[in-house]
Protein backbone atom coordinates (compact mmCIF):
# COMPACT_ATOMS: atom_id res chain seq x y z
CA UNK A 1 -28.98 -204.94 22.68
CA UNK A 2 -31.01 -203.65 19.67
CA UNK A 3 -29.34 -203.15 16.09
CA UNK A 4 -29.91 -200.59 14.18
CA UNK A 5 -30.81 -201.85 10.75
CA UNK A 6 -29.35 -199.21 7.97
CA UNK A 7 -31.39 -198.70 4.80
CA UNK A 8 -29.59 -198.93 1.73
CA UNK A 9 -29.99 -196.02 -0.52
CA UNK A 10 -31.44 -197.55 -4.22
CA UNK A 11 -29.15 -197.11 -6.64
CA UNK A 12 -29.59 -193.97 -9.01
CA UNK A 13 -28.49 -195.83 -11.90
CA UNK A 14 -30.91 -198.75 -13.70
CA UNK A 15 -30.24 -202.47 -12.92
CA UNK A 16 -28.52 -203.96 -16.13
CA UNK A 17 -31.26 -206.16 -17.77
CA UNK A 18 -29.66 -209.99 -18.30
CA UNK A 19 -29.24 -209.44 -21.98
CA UNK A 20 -26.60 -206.76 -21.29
CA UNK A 21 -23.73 -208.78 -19.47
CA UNK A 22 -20.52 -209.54 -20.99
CA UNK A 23 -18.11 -212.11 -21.26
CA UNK A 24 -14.55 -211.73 -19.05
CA UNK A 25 -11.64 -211.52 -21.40
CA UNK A 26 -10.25 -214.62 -23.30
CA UNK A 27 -8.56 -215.55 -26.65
CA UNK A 28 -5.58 -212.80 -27.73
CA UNK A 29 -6.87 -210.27 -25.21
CA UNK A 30 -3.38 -209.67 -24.42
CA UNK A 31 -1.64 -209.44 -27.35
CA UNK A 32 -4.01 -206.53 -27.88
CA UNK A 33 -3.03 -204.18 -24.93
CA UNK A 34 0.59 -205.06 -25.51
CA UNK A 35 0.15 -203.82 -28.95
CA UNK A 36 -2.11 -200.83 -28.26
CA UNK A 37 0.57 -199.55 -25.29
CA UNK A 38 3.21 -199.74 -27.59
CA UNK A 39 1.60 -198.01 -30.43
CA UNK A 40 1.61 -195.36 -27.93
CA UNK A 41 -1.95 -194.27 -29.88
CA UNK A 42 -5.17 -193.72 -27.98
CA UNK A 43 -8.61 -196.27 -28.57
CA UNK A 44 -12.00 -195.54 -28.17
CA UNK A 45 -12.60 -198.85 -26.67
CA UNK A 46 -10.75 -197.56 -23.68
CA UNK A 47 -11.72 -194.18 -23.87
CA UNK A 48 -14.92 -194.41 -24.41
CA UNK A 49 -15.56 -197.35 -22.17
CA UNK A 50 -17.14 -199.42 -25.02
CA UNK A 51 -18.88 -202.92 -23.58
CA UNK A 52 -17.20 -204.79 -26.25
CA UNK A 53 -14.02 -204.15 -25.21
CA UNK A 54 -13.25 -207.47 -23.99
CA UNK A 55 -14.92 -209.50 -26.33
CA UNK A 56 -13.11 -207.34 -29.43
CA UNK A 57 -9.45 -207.40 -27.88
CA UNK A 58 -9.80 -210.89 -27.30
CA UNK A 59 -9.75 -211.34 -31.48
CA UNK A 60 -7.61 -208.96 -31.60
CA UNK A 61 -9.73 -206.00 -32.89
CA UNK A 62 -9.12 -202.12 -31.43
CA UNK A 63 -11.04 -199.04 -32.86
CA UNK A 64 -7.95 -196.65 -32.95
CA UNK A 65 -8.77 -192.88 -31.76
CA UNK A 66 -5.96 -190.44 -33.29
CA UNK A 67 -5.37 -186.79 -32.84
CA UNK A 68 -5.33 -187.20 -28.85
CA UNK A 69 -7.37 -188.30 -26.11
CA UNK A 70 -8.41 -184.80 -25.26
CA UNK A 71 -11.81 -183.66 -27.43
CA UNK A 72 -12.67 -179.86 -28.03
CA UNK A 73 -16.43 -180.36 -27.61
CA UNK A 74 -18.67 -181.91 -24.24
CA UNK A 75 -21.18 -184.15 -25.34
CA UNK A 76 -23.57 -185.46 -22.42
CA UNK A 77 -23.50 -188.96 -23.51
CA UNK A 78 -19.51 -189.21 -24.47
CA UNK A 79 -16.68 -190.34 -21.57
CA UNK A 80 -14.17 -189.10 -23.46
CA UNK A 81 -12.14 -186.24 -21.90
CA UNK A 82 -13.29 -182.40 -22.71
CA UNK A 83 -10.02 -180.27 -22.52
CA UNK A 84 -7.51 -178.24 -24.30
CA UNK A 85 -6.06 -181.39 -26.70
CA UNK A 86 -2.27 -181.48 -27.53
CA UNK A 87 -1.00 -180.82 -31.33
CA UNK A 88 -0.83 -183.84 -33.20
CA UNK A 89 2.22 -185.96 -32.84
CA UNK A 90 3.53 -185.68 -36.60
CA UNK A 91 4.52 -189.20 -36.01
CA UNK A 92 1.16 -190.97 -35.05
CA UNK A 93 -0.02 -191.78 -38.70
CA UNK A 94 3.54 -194.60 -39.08
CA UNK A 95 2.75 -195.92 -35.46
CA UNK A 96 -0.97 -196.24 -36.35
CA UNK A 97 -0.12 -197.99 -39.71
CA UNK A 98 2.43 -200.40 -37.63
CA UNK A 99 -0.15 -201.30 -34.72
CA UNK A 100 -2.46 -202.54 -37.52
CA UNK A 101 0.05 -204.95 -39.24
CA UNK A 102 0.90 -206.38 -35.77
CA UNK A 103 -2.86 -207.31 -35.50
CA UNK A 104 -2.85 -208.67 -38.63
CA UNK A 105 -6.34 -206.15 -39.37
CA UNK A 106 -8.06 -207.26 -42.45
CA UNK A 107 -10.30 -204.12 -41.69
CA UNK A 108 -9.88 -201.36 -39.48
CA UNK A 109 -12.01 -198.32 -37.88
CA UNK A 110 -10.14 -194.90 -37.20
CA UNK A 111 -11.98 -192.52 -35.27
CA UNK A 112 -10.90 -189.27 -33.91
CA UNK A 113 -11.73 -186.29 -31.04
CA UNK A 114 -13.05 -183.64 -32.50
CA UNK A 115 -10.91 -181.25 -32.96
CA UNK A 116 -12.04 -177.59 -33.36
CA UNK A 117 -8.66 -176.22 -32.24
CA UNK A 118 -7.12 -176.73 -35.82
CA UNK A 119 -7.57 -174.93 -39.30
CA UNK A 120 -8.54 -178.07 -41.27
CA UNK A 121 -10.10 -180.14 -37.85
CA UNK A 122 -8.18 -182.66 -37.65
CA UNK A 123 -8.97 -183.52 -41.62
CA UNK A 124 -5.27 -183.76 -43.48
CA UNK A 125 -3.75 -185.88 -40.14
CA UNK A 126 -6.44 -188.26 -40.58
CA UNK A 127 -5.96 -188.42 -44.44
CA UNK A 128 -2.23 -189.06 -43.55
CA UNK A 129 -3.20 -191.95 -41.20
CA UNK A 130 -5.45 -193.33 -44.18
CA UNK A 131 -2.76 -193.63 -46.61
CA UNK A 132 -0.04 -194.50 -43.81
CA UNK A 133 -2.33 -197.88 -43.09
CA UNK A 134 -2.99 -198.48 -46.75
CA UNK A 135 0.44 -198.32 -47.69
CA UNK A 136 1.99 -200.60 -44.82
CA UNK A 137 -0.72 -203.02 -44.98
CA UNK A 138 -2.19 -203.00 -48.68
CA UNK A 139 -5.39 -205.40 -48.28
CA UNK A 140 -6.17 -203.77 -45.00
CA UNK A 141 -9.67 -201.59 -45.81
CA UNK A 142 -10.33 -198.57 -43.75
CA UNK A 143 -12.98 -197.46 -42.18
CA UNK A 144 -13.15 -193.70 -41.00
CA UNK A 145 -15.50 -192.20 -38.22
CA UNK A 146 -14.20 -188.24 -37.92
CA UNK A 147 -16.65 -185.45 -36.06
CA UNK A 148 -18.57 -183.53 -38.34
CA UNK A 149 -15.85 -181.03 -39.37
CA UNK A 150 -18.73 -178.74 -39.33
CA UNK A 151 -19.41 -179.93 -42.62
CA UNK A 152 -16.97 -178.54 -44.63
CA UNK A 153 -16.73 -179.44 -48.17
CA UNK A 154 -12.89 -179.02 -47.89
CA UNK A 155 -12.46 -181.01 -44.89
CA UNK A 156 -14.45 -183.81 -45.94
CA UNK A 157 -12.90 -183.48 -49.65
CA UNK A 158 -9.42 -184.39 -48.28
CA UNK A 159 -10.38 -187.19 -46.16
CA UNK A 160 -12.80 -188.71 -49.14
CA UNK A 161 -9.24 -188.22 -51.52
CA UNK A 162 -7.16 -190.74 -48.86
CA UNK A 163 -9.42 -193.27 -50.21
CA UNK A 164 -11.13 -195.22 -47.46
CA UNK A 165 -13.24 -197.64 -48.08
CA UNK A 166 -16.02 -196.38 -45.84
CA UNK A 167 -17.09 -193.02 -44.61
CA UNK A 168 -18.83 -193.21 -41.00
CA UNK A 169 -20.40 -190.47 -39.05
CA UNK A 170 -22.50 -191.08 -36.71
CA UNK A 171 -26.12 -189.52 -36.64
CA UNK A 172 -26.17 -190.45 -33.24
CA UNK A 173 -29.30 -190.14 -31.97
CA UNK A 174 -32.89 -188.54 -32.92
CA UNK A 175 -33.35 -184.78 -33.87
CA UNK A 176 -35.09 -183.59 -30.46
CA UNK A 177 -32.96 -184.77 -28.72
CA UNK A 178 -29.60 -183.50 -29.99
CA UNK A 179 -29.58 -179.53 -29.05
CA UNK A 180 -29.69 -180.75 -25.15
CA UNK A 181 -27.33 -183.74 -25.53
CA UNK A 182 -24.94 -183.42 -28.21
CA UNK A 183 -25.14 -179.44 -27.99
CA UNK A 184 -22.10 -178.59 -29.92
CA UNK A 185 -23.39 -180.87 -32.75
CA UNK A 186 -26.37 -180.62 -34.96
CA UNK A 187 -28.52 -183.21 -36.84
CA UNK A 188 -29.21 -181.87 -39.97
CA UNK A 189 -25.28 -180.76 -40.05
CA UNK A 190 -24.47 -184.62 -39.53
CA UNK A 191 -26.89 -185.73 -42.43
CA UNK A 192 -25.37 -182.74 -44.71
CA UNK A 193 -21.87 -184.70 -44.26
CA UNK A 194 -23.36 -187.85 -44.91
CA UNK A 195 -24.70 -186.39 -48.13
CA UNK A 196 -21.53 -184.37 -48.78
CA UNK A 197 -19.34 -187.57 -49.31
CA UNK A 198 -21.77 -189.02 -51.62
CA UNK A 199 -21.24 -185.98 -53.31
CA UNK A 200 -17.59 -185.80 -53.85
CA UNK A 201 -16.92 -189.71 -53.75
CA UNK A 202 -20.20 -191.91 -54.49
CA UNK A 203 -17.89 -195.10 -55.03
CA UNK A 204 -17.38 -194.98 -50.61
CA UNK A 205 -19.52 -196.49 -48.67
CA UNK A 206 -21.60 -194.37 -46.07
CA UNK A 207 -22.35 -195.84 -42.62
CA UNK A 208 -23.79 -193.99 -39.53
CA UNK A 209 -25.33 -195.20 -35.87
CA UNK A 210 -28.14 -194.05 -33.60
CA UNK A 211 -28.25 -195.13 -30.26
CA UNK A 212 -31.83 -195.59 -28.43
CA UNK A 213 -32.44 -195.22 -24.86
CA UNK A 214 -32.00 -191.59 -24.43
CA UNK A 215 -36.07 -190.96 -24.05
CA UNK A 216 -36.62 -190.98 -28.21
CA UNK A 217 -40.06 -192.31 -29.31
CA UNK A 218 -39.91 -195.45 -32.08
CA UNK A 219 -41.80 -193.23 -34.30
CA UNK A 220 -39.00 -190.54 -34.05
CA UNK A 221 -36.36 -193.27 -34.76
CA UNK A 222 -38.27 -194.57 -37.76
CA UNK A 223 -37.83 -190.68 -39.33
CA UNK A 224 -33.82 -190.36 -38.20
CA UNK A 225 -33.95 -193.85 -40.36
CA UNK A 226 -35.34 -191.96 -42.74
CA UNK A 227 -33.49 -189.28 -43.03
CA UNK A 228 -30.24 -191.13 -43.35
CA UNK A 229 -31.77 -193.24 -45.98
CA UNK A 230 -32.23 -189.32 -47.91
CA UNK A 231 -29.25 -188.68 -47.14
CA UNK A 232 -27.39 -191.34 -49.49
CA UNK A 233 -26.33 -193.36 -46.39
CA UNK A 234 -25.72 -196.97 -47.24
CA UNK A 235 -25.14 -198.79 -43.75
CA UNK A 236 -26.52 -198.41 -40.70
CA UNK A 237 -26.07 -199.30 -36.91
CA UNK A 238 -28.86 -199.07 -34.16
CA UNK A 239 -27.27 -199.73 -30.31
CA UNK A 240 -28.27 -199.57 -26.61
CA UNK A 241 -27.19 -196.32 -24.93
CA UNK A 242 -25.18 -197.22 -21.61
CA UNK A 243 -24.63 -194.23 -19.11
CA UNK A 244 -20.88 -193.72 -18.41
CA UNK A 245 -21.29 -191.71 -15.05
CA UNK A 246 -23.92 -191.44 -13.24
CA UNK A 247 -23.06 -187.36 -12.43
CA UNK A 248 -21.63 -186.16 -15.28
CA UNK A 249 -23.83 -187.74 -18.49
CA UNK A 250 -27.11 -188.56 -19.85
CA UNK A 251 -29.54 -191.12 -17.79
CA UNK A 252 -30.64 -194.32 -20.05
CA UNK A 253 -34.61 -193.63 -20.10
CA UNK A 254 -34.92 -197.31 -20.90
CA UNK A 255 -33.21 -200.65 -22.07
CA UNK A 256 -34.32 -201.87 -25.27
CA UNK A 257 -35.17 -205.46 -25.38
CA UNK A 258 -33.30 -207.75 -28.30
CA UNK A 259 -37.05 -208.02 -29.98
CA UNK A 260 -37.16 -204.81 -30.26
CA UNK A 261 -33.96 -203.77 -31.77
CA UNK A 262 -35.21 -206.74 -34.60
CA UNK A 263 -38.09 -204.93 -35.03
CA UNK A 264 -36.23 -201.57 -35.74
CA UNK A 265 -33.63 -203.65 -37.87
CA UNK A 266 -36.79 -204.72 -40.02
CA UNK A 267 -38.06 -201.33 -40.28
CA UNK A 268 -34.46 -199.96 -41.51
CA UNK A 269 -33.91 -203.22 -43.76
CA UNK A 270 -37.22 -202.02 -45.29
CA UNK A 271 -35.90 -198.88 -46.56
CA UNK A 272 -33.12 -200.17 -48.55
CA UNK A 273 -30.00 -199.57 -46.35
CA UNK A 274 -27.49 -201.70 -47.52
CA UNK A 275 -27.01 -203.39 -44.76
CA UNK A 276 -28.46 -203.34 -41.04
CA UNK A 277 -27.12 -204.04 -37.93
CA UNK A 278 -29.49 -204.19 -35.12
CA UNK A 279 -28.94 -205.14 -31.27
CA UNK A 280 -28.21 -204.31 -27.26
CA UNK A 281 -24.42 -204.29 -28.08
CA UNK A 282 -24.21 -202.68 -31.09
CA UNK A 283 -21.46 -199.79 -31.77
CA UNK A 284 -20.10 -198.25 -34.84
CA UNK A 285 -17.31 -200.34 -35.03
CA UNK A 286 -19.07 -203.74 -33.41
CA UNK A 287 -17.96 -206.40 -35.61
CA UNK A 288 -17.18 -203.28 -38.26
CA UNK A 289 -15.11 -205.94 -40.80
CA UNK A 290 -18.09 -208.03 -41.27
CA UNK A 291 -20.64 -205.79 -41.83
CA UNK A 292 -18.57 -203.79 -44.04
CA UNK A 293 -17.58 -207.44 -45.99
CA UNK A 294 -21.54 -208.04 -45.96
CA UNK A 295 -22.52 -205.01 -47.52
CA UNK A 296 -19.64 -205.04 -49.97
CA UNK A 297 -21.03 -208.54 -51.45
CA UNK A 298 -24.46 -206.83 -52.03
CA UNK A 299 -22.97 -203.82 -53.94
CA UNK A 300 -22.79 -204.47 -57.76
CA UNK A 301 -18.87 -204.25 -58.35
CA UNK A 302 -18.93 -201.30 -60.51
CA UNK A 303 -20.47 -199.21 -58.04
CA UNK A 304 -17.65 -199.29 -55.99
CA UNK A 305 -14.67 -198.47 -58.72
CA UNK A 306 -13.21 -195.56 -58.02
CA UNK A 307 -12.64 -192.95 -61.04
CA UNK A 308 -14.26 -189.96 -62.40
CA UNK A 309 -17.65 -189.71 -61.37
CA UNK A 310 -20.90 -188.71 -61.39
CA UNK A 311 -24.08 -189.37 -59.43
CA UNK A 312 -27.39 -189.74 -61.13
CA UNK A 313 -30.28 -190.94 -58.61
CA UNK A 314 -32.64 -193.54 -59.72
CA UNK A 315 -34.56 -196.46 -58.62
CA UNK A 316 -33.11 -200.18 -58.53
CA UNK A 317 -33.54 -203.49 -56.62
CA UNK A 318 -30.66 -204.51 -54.19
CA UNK A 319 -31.15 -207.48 -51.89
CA UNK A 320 -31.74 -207.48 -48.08
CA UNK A 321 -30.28 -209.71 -45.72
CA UNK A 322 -33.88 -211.47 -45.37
CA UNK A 323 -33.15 -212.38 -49.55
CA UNK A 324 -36.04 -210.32 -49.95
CA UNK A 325 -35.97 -208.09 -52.93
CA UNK A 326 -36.60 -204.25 -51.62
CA UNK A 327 -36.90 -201.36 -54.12
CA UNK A 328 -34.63 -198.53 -52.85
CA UNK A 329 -33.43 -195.29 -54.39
CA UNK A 330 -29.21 -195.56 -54.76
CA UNK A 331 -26.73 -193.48 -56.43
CA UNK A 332 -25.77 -194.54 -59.77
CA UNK A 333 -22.02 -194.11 -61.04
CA UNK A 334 -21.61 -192.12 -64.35
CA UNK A 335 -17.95 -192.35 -66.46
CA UNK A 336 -17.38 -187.94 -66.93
CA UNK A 337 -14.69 -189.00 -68.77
């Protein structure tokens, strides 16, 4: 009797290098989906299918996603769900504010689908949801990561006015690239919003991430770098592009290796941002309360009063997280009053 030995068919989808496996769940894990499924309001760690879920639950951090599950636009390296989204529940801004206090969030990160169905995009329910969390939990900071809004100055005017303490959009990834995977977006509209909140609120921080992975040369990453840094953007996150499906989204050209991303954290450290965060695991909202708490110690106080202001560009010294001195260009605050 002979058997028939089967071949197995190699996998379409790249081996995960060692560097990129996570720990199972632990700590306050969950306390975290109890409090998420009764908040009844969606995440992005789940919807997105974010590594660090388990890690982040497990200290009881959640990225919140309002206005829906359900985004207007497809993006080929995005799981969230493309379809028809539902109107916003008038109530989601209290619930929101209420699921933060039960974690006990000294800093939080609100993102949203975008949301191209409504006259202001999704804009005044996520101002709503700003000043719901401030008021219920008053030393809670906020961190907001909306779409682009298609840069509107109105839009971006009424978030800005809610008052968080950081303004995140992401530039995602590098200019080439972004007509064939993030079609309905475009880079130099991301960097105009960047540049538009600066603008109409220098005292808020500006963050954005690129991933790397997608088939982007280091060269081409160095000048998205750059242009953020022209942009007025203060923080910046650099992260490993995972592929969510293997039919339906972007293939990772390659994994990144840790040296690397501290090599690209150097380079970006080197043109002044604020603060850098570098590395395989890396999101927008990785770890978002400390490295909004580190760049907040290396911003002179003043700059980050709110009032009347104007913004007058010049050159100063701030320090990087190597305690090197770097000479950057940053937005100095100017009483109008």
């Amino acid at each position: 009797m002979e058997l028939t030995i089967l071949s197995r068919r190699p996998s379409q989808q790249r081996r995960l290098p060692l560097w990129l496996k996570r720990p199972l769940p632990a700590g306050d894990f969950a306390h975290t989906v109890r409090v998420v499924e009764e908040s009844g309001v969606a995440t992005v760690c789940q919807e997105a299918r974010c590594p660090n879920l388990s890690e982040c639950w497990s200290k009881r951090h959640a990225t919140f996603m309002i206005l829906g599950d359900k985004c207007t636009r497809r993006c080929h390296y995005c799981a969230v769900a493309t379809a028809r989204p539902d109107p916003p529940a008038a109530d989601e801004p209290d619930r929101l504010a209420e699921a933060v206090a039960r974690l006990n969030l000294r800093h939080v990160v609100i993102t949203a689908v975008a949301r191209d169905d409504l006259a202001d995009e999704g804009a005044g329910h996520f101002a709503r949801c700003v000043t719901a969390i401030h008021g219920r939990c008053s030393t809670t900071t906020v961190e907001v990561l909306p779409a682009d809004f298609h840069a509107r100055r109105e839009c971006i005017q009424a978030l800005c006015e809610a008052g968080p303490e950081l303004y995140n959009h992401n530039l995602e990834m590098v200019e080439r690239l972004t007509p064939r995977i993030r079609p309905q977006g475009k880079y130099r509209r991301s960097l105009e919003v960047l540049r538009t909140v600066k603008e109409i609120a220098p005292q808020i921080m500006t963050k954005s991430g690129v991933m790397v992975g997608l088939g982007e040369t280091i060269e081409e990453l160095h000048r998205s770098f750059e242009d953020l840094r022209g942009a007025g953007c203060d923080v910046l996150t650099v992260g490993q592009y995972l592929q969510p499906t293997l039919d339906r989204h972007a293939p990772v050209a390659r994994y990144y290796t840790p040296d690397e991303f501290e090599r690209l954290g150097e380079y970006a450290r080197g043109l002044g941002f604020v603060s850098v965060a570098s590395g395989p695991f890396v999101r927008s909202s990785y770890n978002a309360a400390e490295v909004f708490e580190e760049s907040r110690r290396r911003v002179p106080k003043r700059f980050l009063e709110t009032g009347p202001a104007s913004v007058l560009c010049q050159t100063a010294v701030w320090q990087d997280s190597s305690d090197r001195l770097t000479e950057v260009r940053r937005s100095e605050l100017r009483e109008t009053g």
